[in-house]
PDB file of N, CA and C in Angstrom:
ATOM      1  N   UNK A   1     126.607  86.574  93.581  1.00  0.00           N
ATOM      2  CA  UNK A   1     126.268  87.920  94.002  1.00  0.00           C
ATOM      3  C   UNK A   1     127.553  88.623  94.417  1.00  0.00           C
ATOM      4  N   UNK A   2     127.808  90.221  94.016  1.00  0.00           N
ATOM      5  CA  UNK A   2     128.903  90.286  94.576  1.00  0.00           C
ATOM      6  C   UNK A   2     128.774  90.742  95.802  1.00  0.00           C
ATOM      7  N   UNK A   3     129.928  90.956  96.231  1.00  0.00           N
ATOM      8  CA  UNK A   3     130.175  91.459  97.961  1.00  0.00           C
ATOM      9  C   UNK A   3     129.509  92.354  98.304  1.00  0.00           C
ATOM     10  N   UNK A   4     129.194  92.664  99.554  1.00  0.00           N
ATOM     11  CA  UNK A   4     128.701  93.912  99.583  1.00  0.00           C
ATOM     12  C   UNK A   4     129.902  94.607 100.816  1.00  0.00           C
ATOM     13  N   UNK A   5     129.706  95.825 100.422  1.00  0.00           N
ATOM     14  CA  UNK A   5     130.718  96.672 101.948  1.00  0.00           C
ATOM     15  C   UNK A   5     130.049  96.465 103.090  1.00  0.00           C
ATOM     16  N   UNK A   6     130.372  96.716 104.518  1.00  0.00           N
ATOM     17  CA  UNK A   6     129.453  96.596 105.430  1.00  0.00           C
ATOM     18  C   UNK A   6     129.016  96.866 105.996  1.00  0.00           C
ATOM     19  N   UNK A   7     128.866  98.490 104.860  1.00  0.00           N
ATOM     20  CA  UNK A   7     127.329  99.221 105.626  1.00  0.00           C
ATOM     21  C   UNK A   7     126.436  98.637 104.995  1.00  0.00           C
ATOM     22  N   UNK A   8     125.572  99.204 105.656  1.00  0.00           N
ATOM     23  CA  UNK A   8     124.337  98.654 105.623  1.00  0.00           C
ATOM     24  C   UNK A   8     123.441  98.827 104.192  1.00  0.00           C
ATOM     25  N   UNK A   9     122.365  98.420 104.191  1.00  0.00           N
ATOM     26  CA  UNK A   9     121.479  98.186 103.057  1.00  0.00           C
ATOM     27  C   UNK A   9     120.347  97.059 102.754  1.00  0.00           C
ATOM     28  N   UNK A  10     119.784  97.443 102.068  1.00  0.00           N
ATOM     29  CA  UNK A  10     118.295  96.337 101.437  1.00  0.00           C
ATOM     30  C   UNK A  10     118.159  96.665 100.374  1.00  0.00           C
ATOM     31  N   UNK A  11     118.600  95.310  99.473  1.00  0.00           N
ATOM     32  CA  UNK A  11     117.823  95.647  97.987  1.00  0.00           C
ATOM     33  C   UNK A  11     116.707  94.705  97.422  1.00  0.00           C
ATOM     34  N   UNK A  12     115.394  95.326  96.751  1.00  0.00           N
ATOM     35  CA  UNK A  12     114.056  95.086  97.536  1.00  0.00           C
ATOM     36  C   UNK A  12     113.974  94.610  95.871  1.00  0.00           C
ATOM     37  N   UNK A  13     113.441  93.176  95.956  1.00  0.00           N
ATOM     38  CA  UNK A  13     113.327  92.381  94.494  1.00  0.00           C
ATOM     39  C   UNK A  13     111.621  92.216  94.206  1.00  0.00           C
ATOM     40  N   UNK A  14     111.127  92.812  93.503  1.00  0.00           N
ATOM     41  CA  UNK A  14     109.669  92.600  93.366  1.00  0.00           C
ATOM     42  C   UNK A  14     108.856  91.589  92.106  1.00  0.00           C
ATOM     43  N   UNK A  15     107.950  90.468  93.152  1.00  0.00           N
ATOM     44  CA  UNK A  15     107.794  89.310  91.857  1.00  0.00           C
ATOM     45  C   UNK A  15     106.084  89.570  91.931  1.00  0.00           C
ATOM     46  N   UNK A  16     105.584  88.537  91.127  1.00  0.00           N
ATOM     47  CA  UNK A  16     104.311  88.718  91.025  1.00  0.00           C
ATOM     48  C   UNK A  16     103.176  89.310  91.896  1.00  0.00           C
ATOM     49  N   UNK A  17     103.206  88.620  93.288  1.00  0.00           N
ATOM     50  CA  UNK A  17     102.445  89.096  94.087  1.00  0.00           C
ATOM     51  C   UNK A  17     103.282  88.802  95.646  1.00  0.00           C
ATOM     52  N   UNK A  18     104.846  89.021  95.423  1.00  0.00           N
ATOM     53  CA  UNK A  18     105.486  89.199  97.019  1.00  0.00           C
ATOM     54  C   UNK A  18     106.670  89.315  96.426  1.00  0.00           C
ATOM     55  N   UNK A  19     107.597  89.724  97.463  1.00  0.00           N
ATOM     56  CA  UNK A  19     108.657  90.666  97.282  1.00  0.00           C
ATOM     57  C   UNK A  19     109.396  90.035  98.001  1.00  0.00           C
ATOM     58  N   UNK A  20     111.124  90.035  97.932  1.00  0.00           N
ATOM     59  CA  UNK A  20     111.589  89.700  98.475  1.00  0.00           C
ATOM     60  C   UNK A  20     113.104  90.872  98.496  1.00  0.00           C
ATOM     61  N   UNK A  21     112.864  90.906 100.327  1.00  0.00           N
ATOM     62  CA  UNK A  21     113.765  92.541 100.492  1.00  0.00           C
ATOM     63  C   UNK A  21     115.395  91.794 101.069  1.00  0.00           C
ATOM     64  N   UNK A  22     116.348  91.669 100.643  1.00  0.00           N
ATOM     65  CA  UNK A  22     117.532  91.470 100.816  1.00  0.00           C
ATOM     66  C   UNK A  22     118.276  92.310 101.667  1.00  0.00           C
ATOM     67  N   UNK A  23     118.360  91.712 102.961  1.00  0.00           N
ATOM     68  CA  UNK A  23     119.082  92.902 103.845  1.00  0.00           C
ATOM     69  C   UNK A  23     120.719  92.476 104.036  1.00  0.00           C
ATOM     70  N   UNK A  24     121.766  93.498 104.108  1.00  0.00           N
ATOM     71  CA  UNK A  24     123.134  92.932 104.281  1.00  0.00           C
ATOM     72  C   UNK A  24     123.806  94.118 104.628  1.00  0.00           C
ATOM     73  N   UNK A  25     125.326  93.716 105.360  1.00  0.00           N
ATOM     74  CA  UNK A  25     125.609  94.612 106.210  1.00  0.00           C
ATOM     75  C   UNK A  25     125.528  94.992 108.025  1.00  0.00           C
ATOM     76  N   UNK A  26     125.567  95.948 108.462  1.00  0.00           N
ATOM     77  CA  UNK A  26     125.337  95.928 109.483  1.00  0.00           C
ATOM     78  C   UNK A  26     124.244  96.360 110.070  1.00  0.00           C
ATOM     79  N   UNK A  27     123.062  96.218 110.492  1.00  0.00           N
ATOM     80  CA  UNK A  27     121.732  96.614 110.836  1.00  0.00           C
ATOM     81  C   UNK A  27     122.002  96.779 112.246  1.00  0.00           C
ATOM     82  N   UNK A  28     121.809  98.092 112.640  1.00  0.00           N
ATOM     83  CA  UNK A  28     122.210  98.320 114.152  1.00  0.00           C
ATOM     84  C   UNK A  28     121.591 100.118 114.432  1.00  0.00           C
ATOM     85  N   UNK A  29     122.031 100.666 115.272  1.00  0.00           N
ATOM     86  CA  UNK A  29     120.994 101.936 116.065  1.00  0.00           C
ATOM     87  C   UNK A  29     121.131 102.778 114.043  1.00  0.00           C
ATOM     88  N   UNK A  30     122.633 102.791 114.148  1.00  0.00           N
ATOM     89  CA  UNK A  30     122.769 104.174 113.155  1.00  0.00           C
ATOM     90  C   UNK A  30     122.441 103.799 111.748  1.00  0.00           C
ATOM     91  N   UNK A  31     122.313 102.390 111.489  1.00  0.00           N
ATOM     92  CA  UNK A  31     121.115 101.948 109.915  1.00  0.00           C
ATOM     93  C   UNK A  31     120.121 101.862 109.955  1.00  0.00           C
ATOM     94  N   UNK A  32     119.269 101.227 111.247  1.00  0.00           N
ATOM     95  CA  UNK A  32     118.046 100.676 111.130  1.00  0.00           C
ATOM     96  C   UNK A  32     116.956 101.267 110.322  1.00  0.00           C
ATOM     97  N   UNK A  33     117.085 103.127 110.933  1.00  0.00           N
ATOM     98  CA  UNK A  33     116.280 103.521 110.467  1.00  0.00           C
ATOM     99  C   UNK A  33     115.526 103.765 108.823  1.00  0.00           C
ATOM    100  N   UNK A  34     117.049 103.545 108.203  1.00  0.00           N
ATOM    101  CA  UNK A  34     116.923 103.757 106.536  1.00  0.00           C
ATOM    102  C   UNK A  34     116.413 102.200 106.366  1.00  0.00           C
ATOM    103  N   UNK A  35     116.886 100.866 106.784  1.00  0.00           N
ATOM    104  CA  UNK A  35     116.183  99.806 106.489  1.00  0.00           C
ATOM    105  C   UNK A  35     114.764  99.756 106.944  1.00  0.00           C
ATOM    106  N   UNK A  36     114.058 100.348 107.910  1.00  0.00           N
ATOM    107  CA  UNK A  36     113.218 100.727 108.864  1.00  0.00           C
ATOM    108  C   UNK A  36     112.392 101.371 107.570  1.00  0.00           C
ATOM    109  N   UNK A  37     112.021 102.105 107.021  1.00  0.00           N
ATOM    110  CA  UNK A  37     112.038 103.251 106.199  1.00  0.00           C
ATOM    111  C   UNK A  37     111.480 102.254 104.830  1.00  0.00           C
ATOM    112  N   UNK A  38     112.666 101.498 104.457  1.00  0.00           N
ATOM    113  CA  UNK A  38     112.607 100.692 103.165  1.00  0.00           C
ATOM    114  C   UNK A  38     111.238  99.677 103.303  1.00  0.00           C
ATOM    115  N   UNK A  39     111.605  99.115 104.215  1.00  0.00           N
ATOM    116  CA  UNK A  39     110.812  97.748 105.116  1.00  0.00           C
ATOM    117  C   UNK A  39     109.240  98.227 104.862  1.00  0.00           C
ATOM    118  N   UNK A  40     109.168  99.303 105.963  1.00  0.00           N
ATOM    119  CA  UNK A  40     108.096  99.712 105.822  1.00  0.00           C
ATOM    120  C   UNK A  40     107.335 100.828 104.579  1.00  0.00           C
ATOM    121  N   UNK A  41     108.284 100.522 103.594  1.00  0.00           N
ATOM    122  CA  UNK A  41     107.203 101.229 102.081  1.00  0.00           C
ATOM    123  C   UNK A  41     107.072  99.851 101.728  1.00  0.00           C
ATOM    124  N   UNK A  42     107.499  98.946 101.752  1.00  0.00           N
ATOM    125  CA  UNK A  42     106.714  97.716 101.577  1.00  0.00           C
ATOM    126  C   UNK A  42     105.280  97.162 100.946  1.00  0.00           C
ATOM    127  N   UNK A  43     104.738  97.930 102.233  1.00  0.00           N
ATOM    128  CA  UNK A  43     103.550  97.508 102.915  1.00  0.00           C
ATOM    129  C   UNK A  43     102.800  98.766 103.072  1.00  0.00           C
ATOM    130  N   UNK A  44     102.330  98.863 101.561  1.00  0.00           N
ATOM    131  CA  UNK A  44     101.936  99.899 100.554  1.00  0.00           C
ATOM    132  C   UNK A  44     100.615  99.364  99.778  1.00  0.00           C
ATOM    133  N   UNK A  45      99.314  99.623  99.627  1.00  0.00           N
ATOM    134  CA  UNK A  45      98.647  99.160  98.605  1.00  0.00           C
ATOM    135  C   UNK A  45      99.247  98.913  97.585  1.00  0.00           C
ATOM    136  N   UNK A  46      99.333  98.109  96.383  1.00  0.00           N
ATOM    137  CA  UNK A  46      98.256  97.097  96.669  1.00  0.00           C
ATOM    138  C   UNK A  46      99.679  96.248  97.527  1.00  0.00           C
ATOM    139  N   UNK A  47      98.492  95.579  98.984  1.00  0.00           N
ATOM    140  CA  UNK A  47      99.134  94.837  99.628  1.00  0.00           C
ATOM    141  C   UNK A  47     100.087  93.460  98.773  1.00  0.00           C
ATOM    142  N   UNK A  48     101.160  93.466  99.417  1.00  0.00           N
ATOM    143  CA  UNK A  48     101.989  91.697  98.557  1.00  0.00           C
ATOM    144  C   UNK A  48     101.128  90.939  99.972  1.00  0.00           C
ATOM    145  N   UNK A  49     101.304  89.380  99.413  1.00  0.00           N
ATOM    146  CA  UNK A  49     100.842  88.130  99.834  1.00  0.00           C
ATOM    147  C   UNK A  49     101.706  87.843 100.519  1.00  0.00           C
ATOM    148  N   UNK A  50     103.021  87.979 100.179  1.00  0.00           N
ATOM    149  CA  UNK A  50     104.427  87.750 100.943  1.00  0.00           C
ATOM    150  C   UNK A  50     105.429  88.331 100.974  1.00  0.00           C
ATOM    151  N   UNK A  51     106.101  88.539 101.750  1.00  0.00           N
ATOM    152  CA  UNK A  51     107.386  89.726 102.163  1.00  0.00           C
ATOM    153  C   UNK A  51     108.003  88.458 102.555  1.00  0.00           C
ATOM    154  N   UNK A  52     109.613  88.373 101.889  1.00  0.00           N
ATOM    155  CA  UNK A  52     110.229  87.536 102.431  1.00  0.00           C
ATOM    156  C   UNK A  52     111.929  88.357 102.602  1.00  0.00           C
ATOM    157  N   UNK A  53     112.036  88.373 104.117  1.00  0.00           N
ATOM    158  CA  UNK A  53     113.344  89.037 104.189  1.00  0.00           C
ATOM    159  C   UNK A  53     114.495  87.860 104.634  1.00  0.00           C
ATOM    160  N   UNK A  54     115.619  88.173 103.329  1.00  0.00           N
ATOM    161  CA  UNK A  54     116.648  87.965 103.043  1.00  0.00           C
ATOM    162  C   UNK A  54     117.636  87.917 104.378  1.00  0.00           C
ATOM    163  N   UNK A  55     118.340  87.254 105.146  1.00  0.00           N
ATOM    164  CA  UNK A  55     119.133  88.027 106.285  1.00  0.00           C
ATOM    165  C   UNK A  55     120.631  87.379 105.936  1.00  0.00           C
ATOM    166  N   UNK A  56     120.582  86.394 104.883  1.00  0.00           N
ATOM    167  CA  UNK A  56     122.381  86.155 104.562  1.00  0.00           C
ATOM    168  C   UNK A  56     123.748  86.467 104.434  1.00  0.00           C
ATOM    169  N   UNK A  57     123.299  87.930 104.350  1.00  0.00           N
ATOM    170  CA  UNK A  57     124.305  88.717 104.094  1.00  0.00           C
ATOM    171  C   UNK A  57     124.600  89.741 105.212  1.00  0.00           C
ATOM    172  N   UNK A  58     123.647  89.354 106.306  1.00  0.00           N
ATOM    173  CA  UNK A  58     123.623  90.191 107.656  1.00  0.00           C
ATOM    174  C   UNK A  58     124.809  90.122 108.005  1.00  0.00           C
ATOM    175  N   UNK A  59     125.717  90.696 108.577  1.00  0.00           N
ATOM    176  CA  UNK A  59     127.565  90.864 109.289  1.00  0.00           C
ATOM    177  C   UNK A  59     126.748  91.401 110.405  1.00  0.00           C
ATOM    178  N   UNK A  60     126.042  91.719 111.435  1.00  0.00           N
ATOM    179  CA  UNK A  60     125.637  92.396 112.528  1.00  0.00           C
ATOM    180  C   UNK A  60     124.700  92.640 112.707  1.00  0.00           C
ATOM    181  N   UNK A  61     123.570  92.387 113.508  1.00  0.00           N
ATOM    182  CA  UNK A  61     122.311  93.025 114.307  1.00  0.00           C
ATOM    183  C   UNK A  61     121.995  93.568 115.488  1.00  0.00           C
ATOM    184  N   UNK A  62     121.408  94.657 115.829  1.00  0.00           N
ATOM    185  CA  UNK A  62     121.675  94.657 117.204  1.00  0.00           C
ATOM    186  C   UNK A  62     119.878  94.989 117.374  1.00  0.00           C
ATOM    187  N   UNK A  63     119.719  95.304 118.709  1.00  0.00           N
ATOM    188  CA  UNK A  63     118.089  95.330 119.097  1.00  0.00           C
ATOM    189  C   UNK A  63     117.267  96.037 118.822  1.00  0.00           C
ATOM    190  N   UNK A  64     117.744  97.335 117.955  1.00  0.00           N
ATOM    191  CA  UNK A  64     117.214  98.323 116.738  1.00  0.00           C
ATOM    192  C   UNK A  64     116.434  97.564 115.641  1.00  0.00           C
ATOM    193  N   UNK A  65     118.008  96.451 114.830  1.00  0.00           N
ATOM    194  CA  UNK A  65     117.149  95.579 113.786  1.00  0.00           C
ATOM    195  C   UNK A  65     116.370  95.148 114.415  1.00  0.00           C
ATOM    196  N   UNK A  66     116.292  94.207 115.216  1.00  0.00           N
ATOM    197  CA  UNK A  66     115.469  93.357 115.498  1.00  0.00           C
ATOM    198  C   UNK A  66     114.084  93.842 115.617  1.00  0.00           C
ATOM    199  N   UNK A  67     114.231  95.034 116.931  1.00  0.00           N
ATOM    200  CA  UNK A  67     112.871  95.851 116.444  1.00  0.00           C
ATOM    201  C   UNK A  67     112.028  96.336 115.217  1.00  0.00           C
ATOM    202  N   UNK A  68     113.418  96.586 114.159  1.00  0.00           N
ATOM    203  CA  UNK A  68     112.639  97.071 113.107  1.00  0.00           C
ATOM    204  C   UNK A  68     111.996  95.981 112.344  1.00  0.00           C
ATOM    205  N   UNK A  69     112.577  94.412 112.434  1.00  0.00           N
ATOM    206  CA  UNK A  69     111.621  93.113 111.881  1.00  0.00           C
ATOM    207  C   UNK A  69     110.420  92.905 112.834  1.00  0.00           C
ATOM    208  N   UNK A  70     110.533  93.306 113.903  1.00  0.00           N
ATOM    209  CA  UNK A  70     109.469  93.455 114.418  1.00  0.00           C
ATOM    210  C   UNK A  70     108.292  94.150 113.989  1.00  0.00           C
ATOM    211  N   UNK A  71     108.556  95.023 113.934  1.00  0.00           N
ATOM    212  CA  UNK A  71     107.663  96.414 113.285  1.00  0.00           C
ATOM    213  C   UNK A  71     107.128  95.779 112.154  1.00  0.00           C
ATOM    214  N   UNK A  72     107.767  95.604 111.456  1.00  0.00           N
ATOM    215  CA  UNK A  72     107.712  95.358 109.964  1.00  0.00           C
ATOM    216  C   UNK A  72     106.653  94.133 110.077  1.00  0.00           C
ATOM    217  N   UNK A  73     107.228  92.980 110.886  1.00  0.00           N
ATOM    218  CA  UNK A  73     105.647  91.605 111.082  1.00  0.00           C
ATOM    219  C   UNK A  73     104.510  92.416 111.713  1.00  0.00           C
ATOM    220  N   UNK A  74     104.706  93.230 112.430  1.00  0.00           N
ATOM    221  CA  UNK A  74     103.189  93.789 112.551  1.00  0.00           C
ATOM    222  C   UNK A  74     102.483  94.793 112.068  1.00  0.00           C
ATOM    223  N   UNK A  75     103.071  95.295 111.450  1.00  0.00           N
ATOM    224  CA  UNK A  75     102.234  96.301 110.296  1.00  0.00           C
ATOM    225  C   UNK A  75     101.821  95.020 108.827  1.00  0.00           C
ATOM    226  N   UNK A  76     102.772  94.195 108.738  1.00  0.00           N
ATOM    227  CA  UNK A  76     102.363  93.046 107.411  1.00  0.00           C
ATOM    228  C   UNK A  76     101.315  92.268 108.108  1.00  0.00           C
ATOM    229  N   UNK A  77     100.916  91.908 109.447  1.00  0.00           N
ATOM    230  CA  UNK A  77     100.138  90.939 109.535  1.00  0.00           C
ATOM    231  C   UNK A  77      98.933  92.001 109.818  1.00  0.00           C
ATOM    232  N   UNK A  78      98.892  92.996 109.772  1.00  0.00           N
ATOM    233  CA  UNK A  78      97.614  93.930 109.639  1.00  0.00           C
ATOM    234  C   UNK A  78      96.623  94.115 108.788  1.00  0.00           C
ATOM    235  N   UNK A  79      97.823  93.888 107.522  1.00  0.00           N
ATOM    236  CA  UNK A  79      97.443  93.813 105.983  1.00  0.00           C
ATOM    237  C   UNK A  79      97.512  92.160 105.746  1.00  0.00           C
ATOM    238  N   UNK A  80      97.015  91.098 106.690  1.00  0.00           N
ATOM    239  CA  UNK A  80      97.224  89.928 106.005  1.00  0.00           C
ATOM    240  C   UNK A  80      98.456  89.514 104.985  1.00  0.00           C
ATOM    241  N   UNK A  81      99.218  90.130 105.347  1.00  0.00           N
ATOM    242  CA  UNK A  81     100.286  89.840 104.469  1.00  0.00           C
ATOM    243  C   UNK A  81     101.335  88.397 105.437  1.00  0.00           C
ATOM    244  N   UNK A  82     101.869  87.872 104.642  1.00  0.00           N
ATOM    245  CA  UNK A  82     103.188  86.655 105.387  1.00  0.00           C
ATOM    246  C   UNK A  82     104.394  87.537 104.990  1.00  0.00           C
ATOM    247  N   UNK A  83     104.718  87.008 106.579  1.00  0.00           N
ATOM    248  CA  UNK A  83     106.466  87.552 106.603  1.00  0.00           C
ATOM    249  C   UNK A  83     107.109  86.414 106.967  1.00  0.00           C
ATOM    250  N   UNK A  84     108.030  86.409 105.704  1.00  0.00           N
ATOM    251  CA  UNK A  84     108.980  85.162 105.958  1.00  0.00           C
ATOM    252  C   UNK A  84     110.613  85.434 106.525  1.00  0.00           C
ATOM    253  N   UNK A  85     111.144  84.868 106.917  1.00  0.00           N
ATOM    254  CA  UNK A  85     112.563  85.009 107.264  1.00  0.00           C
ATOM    255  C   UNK A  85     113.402  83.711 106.568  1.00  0.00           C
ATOM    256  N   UNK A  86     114.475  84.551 105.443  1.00  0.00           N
ATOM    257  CA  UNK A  86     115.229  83.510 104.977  1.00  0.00           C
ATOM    258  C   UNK A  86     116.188  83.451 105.640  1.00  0.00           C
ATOM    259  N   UNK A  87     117.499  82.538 105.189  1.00  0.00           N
ATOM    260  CA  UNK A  87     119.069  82.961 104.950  1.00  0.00           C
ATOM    261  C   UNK A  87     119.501  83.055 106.576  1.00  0.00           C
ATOM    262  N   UNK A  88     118.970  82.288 107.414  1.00  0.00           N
ATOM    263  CA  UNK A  88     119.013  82.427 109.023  1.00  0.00           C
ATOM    264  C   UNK A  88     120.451  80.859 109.126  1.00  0.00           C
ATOM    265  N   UNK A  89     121.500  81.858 109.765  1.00  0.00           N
ATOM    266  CA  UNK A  89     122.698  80.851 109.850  1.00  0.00           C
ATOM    267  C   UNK A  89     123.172  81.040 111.173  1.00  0.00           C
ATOM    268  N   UNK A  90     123.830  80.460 111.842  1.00  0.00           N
ATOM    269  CA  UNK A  90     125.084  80.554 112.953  1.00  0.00           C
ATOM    270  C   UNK A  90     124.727  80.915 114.236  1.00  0.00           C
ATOM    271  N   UNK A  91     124.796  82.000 114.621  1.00  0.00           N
ATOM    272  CA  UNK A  91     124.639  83.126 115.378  1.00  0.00           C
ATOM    273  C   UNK A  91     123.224  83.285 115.636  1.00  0.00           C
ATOM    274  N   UNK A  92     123.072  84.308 114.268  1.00  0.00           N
ATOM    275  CA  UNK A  92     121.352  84.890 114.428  1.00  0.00           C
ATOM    276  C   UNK A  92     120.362  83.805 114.587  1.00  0.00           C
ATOM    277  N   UNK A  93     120.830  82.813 113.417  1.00  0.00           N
ATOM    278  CA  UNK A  93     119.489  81.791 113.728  1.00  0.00           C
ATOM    279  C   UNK A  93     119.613  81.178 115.210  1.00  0.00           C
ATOM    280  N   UNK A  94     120.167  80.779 115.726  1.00  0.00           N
ATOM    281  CA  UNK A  94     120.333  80.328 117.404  1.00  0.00           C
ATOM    282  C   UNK A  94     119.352  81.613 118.047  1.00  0.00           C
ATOM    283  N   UNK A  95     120.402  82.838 117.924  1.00  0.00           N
ATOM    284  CA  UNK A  95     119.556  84.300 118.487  1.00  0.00           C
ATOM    285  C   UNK A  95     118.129  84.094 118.707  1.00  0.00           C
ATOM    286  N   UNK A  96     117.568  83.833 117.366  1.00  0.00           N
ATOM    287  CA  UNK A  96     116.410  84.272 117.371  1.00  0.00           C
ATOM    288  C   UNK A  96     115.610  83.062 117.761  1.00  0.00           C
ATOM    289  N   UNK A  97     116.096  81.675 117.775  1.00  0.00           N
ATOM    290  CA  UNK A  97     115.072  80.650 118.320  1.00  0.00           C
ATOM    291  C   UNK A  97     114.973  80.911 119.802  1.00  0.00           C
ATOM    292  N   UNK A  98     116.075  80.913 120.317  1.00  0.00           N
ATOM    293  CA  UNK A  98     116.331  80.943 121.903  1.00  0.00           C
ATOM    294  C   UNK A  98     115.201  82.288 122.519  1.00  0.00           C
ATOM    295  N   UNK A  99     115.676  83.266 121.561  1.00  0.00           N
ATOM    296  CA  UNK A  99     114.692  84.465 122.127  1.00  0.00           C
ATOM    297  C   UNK A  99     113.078  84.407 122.313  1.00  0.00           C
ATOM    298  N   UNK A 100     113.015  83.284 121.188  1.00  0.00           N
ATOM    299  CA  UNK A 100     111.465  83.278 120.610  1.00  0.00           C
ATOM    300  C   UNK A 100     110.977  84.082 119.635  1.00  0.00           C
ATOM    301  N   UNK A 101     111.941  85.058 118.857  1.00  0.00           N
ATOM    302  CA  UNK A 101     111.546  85.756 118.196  1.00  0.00           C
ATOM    303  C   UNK A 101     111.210  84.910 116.237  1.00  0.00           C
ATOM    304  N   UNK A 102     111.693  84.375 116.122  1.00  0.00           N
ATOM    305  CA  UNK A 102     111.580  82.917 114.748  1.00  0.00           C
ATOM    306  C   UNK A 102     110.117  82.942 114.965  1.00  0.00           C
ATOM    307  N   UNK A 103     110.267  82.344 116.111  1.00  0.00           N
ATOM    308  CA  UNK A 103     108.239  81.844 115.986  1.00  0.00           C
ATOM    309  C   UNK A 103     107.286  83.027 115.878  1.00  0.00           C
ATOM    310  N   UNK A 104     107.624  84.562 116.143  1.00  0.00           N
ATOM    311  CA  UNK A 104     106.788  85.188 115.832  1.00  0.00           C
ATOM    312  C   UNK A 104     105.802  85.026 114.180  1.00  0.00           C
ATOM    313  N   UNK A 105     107.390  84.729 113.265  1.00  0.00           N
ATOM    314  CA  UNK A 105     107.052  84.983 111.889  1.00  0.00           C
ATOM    315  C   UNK A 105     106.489  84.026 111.306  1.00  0.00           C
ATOM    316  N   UNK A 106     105.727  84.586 110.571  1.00  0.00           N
ATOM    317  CA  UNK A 106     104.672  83.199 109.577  1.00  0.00           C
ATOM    318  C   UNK A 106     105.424  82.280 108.875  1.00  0.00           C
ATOM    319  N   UNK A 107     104.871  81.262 108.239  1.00  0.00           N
ATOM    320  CA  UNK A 107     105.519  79.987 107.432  1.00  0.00           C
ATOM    321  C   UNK A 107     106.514  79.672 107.920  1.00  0.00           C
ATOM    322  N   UNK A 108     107.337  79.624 107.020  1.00  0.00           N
ATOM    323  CA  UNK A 108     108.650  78.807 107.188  1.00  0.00           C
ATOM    324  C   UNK A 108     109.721  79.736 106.860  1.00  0.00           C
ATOM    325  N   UNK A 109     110.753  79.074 107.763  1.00  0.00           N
ATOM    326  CA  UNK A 109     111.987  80.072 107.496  1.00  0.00           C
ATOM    327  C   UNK A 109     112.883  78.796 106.574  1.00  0.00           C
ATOM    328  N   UNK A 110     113.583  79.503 106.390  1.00  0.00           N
ATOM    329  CA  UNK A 110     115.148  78.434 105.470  1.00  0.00           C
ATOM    330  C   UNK A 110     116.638  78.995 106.374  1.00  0.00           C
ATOM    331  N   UNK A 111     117.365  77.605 106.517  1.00  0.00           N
ATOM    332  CA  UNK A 111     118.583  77.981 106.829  1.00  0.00           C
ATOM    333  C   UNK A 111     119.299  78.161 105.182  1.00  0.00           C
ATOM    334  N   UNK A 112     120.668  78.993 105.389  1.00  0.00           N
ATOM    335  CA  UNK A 112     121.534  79.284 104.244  1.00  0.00           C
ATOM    336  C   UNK A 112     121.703  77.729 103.571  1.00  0.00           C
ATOM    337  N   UNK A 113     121.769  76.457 104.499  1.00  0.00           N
ATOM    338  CA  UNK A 113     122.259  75.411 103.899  1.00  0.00           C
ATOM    339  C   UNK A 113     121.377  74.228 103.148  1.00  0.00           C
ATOM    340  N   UNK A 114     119.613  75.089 103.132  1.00  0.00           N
ATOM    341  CA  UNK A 114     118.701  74.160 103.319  1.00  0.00           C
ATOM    342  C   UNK A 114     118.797  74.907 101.819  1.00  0.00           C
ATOM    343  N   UNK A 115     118.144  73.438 100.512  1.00  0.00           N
ATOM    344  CA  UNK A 115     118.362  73.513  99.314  1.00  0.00           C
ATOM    345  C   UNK A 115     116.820  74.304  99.347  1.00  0.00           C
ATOM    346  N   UNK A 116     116.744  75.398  98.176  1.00  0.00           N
ATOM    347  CA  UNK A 116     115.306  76.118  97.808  1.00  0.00           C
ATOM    348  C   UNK A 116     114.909  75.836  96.810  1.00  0.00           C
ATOM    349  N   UNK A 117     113.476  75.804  96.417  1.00  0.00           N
ATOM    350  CA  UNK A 117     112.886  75.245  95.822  1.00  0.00           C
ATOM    351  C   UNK A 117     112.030  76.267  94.801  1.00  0.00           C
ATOM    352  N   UNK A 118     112.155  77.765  94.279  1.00  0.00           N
ATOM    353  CA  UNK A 118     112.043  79.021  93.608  1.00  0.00           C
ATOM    354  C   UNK A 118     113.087  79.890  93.587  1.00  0.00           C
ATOM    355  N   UNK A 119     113.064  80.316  92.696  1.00  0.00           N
ATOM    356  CA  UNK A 119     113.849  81.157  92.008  1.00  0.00           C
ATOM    357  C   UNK A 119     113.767  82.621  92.189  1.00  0.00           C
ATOM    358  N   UNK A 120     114.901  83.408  92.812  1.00  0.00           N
ATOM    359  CA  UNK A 120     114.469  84.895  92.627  1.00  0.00           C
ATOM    360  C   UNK A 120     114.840  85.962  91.958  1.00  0.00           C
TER     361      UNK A 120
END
């Protein structure tokens, strides 16, 4: 994949019946809202089965993103939809166990180093 600069962005991959939204860059007060925005056209009739967000390429989060994955698991679990969290390394993944925020999200998450088992 190539690099990305490090503003911000999501580029939103759509498969049979779930999607998988690739976020990278810096997600913080002055992006959220355009990822915020993306996230939530999502979760659009016809509902996906699974939303799985990408965070590998994250360089920065601050309590904006976080809110806006927030948002985003509870408007998807409205619509029965699963929200997954991939690509969780270093930093954030610690972040988010310690906080408790990991366990909000359905299934299973993957670290960057854990081998996957589908193709996207």
């Amino acid at each position: 994949m190539p690099e990305k600069p490090n503003k911000a962005g999501i580029d939103v991959f759509v498969r049979r019946e779930d999607i998988v939204a690739c976020l990278y860059g810096r997600i913080d007060i002055d992006s959220s809202p355009t990822v915020r925005d993306r996230l939530l056209g999502l979760m659009r009739p016809p509902y996906p089965k699974l939303v799985t967000i990408d965070l590998s390429e994250i360089t920065h989060i601050d309590s904006s993103g976080l809110a806006t994955l927030i948002e985003a698991l509870k408007i998807a679990r409205t619509h029965k939809t699963e929200m997954r969290l991939h690509g969780l390394q270093d930093r954030l993944l610690r972040f988010l166990m310690i906080s408790g925020i990991l366990s909000l999200f359905d299934g299973e998450y993957r670290n960057v180093s854990e081998p996957e088992n589908e193709v996207v």
